[in-house]
Protein backbone atom coordinates (compact mmCIF):
# COMPACT_ATOMS: atom_id res chain seq x y z
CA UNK A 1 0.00 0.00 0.00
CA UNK A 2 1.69 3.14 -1.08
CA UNK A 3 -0.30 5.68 1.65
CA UNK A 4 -0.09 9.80 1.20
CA UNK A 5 -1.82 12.63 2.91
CA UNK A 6 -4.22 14.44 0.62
CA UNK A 7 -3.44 18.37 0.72
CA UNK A 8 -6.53 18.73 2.83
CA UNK A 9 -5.42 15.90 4.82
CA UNK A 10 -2.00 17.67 5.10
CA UNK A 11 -3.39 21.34 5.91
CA UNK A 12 -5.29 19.48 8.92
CA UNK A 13 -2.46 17.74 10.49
CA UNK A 14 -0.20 21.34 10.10
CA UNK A 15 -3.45 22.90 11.76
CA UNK A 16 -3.68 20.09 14.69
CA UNK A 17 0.37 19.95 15.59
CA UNK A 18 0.28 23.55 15.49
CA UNK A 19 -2.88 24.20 17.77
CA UNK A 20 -1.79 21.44 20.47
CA UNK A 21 1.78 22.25 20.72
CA UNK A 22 1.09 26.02 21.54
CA UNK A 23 -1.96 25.63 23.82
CA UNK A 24 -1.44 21.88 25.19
CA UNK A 25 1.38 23.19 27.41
CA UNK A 26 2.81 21.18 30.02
CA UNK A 27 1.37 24.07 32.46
CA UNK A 28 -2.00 24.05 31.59
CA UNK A 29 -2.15 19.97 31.47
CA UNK A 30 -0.90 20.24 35.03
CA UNK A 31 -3.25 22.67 36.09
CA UNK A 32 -5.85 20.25 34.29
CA UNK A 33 -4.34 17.66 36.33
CA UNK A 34 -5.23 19.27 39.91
CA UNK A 35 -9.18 19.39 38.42
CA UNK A 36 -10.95 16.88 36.48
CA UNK A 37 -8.49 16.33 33.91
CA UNK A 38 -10.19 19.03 31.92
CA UNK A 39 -8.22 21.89 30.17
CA UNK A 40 -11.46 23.67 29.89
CA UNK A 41 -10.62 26.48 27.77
CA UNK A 42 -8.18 24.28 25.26
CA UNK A 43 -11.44 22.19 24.91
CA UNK A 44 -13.86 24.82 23.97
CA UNK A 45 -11.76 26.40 21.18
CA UNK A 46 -11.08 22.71 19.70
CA UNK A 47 -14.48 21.78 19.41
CA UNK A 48 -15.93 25.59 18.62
CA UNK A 49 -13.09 27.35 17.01
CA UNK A 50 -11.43 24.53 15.39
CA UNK A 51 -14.66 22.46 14.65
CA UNK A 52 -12.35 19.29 15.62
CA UNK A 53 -14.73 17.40 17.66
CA UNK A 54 -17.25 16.51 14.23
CA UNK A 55 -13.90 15.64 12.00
CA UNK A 56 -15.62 11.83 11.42
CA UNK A 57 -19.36 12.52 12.15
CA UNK A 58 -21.48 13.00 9.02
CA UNK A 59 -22.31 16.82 7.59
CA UNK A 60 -26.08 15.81 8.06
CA UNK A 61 -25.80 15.74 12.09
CA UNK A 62 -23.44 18.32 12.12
CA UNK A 63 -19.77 17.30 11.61
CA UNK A 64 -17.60 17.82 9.16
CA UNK A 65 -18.20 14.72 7.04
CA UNK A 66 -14.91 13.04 7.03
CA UNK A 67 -13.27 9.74 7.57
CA UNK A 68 -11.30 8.15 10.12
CA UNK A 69 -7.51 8.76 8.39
CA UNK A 70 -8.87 12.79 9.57
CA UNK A 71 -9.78 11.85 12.88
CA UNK A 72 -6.69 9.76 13.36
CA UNK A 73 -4.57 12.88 12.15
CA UNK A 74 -6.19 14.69 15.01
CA UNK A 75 -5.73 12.24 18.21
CA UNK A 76 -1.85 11.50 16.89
CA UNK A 77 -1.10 16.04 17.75
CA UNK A 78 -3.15 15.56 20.69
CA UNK A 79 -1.21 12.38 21.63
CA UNK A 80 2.00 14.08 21.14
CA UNK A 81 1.14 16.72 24.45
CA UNK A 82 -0.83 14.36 26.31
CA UNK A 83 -3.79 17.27 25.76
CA UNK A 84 -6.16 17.08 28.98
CA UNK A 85 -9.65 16.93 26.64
CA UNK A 86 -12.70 14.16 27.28
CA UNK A 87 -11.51 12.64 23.50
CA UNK A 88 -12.08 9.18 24.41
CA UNK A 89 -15.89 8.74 26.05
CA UNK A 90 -16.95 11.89 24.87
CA UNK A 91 -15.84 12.46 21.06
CA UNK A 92 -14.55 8.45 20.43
CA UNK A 93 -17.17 6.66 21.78
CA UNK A 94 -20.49 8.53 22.84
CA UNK A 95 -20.76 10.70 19.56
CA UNK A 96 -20.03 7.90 17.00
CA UNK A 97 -22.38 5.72 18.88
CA UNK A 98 -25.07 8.09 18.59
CA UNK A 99 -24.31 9.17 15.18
CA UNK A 100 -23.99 5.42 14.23
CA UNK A 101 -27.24 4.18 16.20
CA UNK A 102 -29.47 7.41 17.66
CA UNK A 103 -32.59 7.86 16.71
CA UNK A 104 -33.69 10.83 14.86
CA UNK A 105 -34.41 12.40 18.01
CA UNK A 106 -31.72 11.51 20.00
CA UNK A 107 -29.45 12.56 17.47
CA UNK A 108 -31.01 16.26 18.00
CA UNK A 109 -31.22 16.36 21.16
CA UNK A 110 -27.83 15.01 22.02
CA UNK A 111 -25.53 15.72 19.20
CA UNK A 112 -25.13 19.58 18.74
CA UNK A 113 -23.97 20.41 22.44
CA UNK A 114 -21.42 17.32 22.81
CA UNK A 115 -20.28 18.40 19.45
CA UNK A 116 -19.66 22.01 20.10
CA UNK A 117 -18.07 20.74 23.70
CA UNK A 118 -21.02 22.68 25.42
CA UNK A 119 -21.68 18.91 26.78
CA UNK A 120 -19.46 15.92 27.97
CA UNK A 121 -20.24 11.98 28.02
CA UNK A 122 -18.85 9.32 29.34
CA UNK A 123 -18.80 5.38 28.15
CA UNK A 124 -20.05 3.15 31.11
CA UNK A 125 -19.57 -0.49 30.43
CA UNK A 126 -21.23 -2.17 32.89
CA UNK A 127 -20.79 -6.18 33.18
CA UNK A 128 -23.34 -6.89 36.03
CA UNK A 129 -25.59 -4.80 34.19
CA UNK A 130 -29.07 -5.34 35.33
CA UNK A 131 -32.18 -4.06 32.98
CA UNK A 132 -35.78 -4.06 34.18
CA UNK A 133 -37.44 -2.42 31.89
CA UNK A 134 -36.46 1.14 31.33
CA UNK A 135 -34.32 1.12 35.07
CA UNK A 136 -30.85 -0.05 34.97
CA UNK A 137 -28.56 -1.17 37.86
CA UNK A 138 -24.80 -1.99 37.98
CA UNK A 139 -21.50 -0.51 38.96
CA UNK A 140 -18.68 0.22 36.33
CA UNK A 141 -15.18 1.27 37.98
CA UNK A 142 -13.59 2.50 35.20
CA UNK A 143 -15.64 5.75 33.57
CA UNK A 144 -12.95 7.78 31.94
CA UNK A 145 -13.85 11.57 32.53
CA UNK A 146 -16.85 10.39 34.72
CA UNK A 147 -16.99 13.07 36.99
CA UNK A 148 -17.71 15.69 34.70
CA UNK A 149 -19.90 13.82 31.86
CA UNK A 150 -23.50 14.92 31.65
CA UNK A 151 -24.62 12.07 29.94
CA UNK A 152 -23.62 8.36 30.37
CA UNK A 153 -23.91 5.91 27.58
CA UNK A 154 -24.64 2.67 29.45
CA UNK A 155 -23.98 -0.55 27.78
CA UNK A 156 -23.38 -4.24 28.60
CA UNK A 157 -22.11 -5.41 25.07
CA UNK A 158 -25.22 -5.77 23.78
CA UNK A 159 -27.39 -3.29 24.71
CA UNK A 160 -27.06 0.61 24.97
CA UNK A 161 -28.75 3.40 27.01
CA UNK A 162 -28.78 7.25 27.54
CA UNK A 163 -28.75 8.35 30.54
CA UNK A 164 -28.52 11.75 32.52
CA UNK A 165 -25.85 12.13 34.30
CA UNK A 166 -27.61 13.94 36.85
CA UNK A 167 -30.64 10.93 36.94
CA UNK A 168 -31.77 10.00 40.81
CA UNK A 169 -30.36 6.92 41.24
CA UNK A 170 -26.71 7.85 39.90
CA UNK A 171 -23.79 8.33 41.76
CA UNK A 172 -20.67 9.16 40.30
CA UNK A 173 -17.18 8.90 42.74
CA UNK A 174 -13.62 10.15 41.63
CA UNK A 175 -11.22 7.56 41.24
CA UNK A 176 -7.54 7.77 42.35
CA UNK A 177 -6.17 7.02 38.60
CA UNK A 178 -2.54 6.53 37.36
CA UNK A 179 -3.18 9.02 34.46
CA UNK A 180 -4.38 11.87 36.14
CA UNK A 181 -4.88 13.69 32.72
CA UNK A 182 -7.55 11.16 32.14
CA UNK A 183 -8.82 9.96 35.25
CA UNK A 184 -11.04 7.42 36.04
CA UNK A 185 -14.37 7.84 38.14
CA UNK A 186 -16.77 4.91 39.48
CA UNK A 187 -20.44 5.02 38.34
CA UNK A 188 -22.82 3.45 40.05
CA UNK A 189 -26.63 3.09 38.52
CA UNK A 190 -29.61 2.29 41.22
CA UNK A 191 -32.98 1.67 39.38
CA UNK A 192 -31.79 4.39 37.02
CA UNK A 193 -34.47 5.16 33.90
CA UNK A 194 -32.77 5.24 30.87
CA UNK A 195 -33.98 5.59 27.08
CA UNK A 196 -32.61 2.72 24.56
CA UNK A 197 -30.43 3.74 21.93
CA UNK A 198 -32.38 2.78 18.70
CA UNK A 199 -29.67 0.79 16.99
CA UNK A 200 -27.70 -0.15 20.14
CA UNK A 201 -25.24 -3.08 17.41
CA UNK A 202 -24.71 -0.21 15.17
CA UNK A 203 -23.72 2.50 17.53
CA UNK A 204 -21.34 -0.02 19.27
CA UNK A 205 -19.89 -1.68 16.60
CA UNK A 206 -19.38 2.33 15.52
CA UNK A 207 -17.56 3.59 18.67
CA UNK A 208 -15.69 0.32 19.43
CA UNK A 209 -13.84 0.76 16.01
CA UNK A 210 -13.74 4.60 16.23
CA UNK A 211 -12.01 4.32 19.85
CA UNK A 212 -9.56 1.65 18.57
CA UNK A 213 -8.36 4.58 15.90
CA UNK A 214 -8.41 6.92 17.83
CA UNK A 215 -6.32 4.93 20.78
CA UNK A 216 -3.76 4.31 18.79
CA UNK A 217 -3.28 6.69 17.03
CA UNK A 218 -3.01 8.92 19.94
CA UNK A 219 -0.72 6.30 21.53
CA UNK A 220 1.80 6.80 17.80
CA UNK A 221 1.72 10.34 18.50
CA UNK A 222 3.01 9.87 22.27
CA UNK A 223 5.82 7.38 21.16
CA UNK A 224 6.91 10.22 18.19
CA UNK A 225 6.74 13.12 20.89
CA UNK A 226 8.86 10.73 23.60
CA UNK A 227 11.67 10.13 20.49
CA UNK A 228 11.45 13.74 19.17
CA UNK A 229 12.09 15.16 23.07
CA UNK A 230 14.50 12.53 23.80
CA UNK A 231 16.52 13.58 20.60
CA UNK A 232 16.70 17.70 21.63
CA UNK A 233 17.63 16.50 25.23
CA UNK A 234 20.61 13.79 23.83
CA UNK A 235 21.55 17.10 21.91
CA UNK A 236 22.08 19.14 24.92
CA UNK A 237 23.15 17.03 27.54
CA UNK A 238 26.80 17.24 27.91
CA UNK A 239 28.94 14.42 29.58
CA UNK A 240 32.77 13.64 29.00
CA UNK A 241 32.83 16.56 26.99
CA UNK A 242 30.47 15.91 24.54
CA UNK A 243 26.94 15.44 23.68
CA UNK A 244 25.27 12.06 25.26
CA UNK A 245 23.40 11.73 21.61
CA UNK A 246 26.62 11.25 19.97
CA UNK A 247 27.40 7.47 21.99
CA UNK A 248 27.10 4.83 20.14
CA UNK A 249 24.75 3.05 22.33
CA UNK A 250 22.20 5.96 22.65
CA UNK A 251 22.36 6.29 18.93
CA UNK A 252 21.15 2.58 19.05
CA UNK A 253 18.59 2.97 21.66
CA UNK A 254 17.12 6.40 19.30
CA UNK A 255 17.29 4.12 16.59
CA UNK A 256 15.46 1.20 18.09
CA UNK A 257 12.60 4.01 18.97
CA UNK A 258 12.39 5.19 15.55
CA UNK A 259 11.96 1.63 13.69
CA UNK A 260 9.09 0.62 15.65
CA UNK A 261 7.42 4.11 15.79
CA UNK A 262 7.16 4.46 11.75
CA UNK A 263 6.03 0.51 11.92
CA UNK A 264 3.04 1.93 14.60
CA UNK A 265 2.40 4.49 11.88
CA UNK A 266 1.89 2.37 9.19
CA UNK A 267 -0.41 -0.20 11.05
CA UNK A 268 -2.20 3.05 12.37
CA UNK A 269 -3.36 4.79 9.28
CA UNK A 270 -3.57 1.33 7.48
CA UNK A 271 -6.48 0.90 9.87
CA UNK A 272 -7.93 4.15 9.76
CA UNK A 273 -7.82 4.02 5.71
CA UNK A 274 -8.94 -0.05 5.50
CA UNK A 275 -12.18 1.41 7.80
CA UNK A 276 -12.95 4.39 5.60
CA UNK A 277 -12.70 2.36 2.61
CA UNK A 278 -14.44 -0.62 3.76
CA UNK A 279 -11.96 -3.26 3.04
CA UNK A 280 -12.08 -6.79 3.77
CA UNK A 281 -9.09 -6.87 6.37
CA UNK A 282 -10.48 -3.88 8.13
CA UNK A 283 -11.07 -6.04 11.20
CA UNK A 284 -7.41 -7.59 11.35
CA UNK A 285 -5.99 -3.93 10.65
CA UNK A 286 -7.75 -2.46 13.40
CA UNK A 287 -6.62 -5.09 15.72
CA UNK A 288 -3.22 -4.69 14.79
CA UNK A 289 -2.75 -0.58 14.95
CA UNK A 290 -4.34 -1.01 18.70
CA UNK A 291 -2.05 -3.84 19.53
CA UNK A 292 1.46 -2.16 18.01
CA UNK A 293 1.05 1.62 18.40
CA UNK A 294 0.28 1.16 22.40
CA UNK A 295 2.73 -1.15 23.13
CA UNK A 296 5.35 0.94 20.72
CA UNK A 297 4.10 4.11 23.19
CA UNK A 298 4.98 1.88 26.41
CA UNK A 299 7.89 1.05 25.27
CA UNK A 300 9.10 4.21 23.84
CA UNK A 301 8.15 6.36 27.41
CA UNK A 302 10.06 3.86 29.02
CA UNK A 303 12.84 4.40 27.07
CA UNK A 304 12.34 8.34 27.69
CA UNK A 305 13.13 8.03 31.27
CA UNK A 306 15.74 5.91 31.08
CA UNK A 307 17.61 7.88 28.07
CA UNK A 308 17.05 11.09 30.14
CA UNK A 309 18.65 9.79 33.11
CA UNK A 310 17.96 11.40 36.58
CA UNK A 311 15.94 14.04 35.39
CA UNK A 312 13.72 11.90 33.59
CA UNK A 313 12.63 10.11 36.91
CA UNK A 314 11.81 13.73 38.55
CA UNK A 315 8.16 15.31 38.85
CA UNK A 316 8.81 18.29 36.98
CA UNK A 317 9.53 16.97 33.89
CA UNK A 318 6.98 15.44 31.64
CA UNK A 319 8.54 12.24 30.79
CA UNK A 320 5.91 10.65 33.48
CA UNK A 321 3.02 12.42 31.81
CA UNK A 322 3.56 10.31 28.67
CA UNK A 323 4.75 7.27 30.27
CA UNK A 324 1.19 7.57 32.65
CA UNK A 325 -1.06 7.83 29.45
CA UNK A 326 1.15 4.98 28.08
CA UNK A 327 0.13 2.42 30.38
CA UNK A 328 -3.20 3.81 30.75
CA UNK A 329 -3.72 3.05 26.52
CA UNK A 330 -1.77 -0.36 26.62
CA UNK A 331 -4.36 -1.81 29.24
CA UNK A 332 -7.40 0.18 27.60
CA UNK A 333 -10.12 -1.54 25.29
CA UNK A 334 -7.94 -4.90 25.48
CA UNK A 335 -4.32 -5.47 25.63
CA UNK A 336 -2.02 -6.59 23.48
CA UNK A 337 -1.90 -9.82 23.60
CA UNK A 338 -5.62 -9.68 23.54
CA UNK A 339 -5.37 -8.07 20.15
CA UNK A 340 -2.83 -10.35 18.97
CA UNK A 341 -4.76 -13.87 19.72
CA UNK A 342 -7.74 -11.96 17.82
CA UNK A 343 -5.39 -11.61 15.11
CA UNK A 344 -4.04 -15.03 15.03
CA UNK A 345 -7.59 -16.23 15.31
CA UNK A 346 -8.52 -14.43 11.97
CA UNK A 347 -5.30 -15.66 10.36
CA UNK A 348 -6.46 -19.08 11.50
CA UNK A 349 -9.94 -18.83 10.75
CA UNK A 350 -8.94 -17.93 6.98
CA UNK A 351 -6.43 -20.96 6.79
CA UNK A 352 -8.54 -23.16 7.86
């Protein structure tokens, strides 16, 4: 597959890079940090100013009416400053799902404020899920950005429900969470009513393969921003008289970094592009780009702190920021190995 950014395509990516690097600062993701995990004002101009948050949803509910290879562009310069925005539940999984598998209705009524940021949501999976009718019980510990989501998509796999954040019968508790620029709250739902999303198979199947693209492609653009930052510090580091970058075995080590991250980047947008276009191994692609780009991201963070030495060990600098959202990806949506037996399963499957 010979793979190039279209001008657009190109013009989006220089737009993204440049809007995250200048405004995702390490300051303000701190400050985000001490909160909910929400740089509040970064969020409103990407969603309002920028028009980010639609990139994949279709023109007719309000996005911009283009594909996943766009959206992928997008989470890769977020990745790369570990931005504090609600990108995951909110704009990877909630608005797809809807998009995909709202009714009419609940497209209106839900769409235009998480779109414009106005609103936030949050993805409960819930595997005790209880449903009596319309009222749904169960715990979920693991709500990214639950705390400040107004609406909760609840699902147990199979079935999917809108609820209010603000319900009687839901309580929503802050979580103590490794990644504290996406933390992790615990939802609990007692007799909660809920409405039924109308296509509940198509709005999952949506975000599930949305999120996956989005994951790791925000995962390649943490392993690039650990190599790039990594490279500037090997330049000005000084020991024996000379720059650390210029050993031999740090060369090897920047090297090593570099080989797997353009591999990520290949199995990323081969996903995003085999989804957009429909194709065949779109399901084995997808499992792939989640499986490589997070554990290329672990791996490369880990290398950041070792490569900067003390310094990279220390609270003030941001090599534990990326290494944090790292592990936080690698775990998230399936690990791995998860993703590989899936793959070897297909492989399989098609031999047989």
């Amino acid at each position: 597959m010979e793979f190039a950014f279209s001008d657009e395509q190109q013009m989006i990516a220089e737009t993204a890079r440049a809007f995250f690097t200048q405004n995702a600062t390490s300051t303000r993701t701190r400050a985000a940090m001490a909160g909910d995990g929400i740089d509040r004002d970064l969020w409103r101009y990407f969603c309002q100013d920028l028009g980010f948050a639609g990139i994949a949803i279709g023109e007719d509910l309000g996005g911009a009416g283009l594909g996943l290879v766009e959206l992928a562009i997008i989470a890769e310069a977020a990745g790369a400053q570990v931005a504090a925005l609600p990108m995951l539940g909110s704009l990877l999984q909630v608005a797809p799902a809807i998009a995909a598998g709202g009714s009419d209705a609940q497209q209106a009524e839900w769409l235009p404020a998480l779109l414009s940021g106005e609103n936030i949501a949050a993805y409960v999976e819930v595997s005790n899920l209880r449903v009596e009718g319309q009222l749904l019980t169960g715990t979920s510990r693991f709500v990214t950005h639950g705390t400040a989501a107004g609406l909760l998509l609840v699902t147990n796999g199979e079935g999917a429900w809108l609820v209010r954040a603000d319900t009687p019968g839901v309580t929503v508790t802050a979580q103590t969470s490794l990644d504290q620029t996406r933390p992790f709250a615990r939802v609990e739902l007692d007799q909660v009513a809920a409405e039924a999303l109308a296509d509940p198979a198509g709005g999952l199947a949506c975000a599930y393969r949305t999120a996956l693209v989005g994951i790791a492609a925000e995962a390649l653009g943490g392993a690039q921003s650990c190599l790039d930052r990594t490279v500037d510090y090997s330049k000005e580091r000084i020991q024996f008289g000379r720059p650390i970058g210029s050993f031999q075995a740090y060369k090897h080590r920047l090297a090593d970094m570099m080989i797997e991250i353009e591999q990520a980047r290949s199995a990323v947008y081969w996903a995003a592009c085999a989804l957009d276009e429909e194709a065949p191994d779109a399901p084995l692609a997808l499992h792939a780009a989640k499986s490589f780009a997070t554990d290329t991201y672990f791996r490369c963070a880990g290398d950041m702190i070792q490569l900067h030495g003390g310094i990279g060990f220390t609270w003030e600098h941001d090599a534990h920021l990326f290494f944090k959202r790292a592990r936080s990806l690698q775990t998230m949506l399936g690990n791995g190995d998860w993703h590989r037996e899936r793959i070897a399963s297909m492989i399989l499957g098609e031999a047989a």
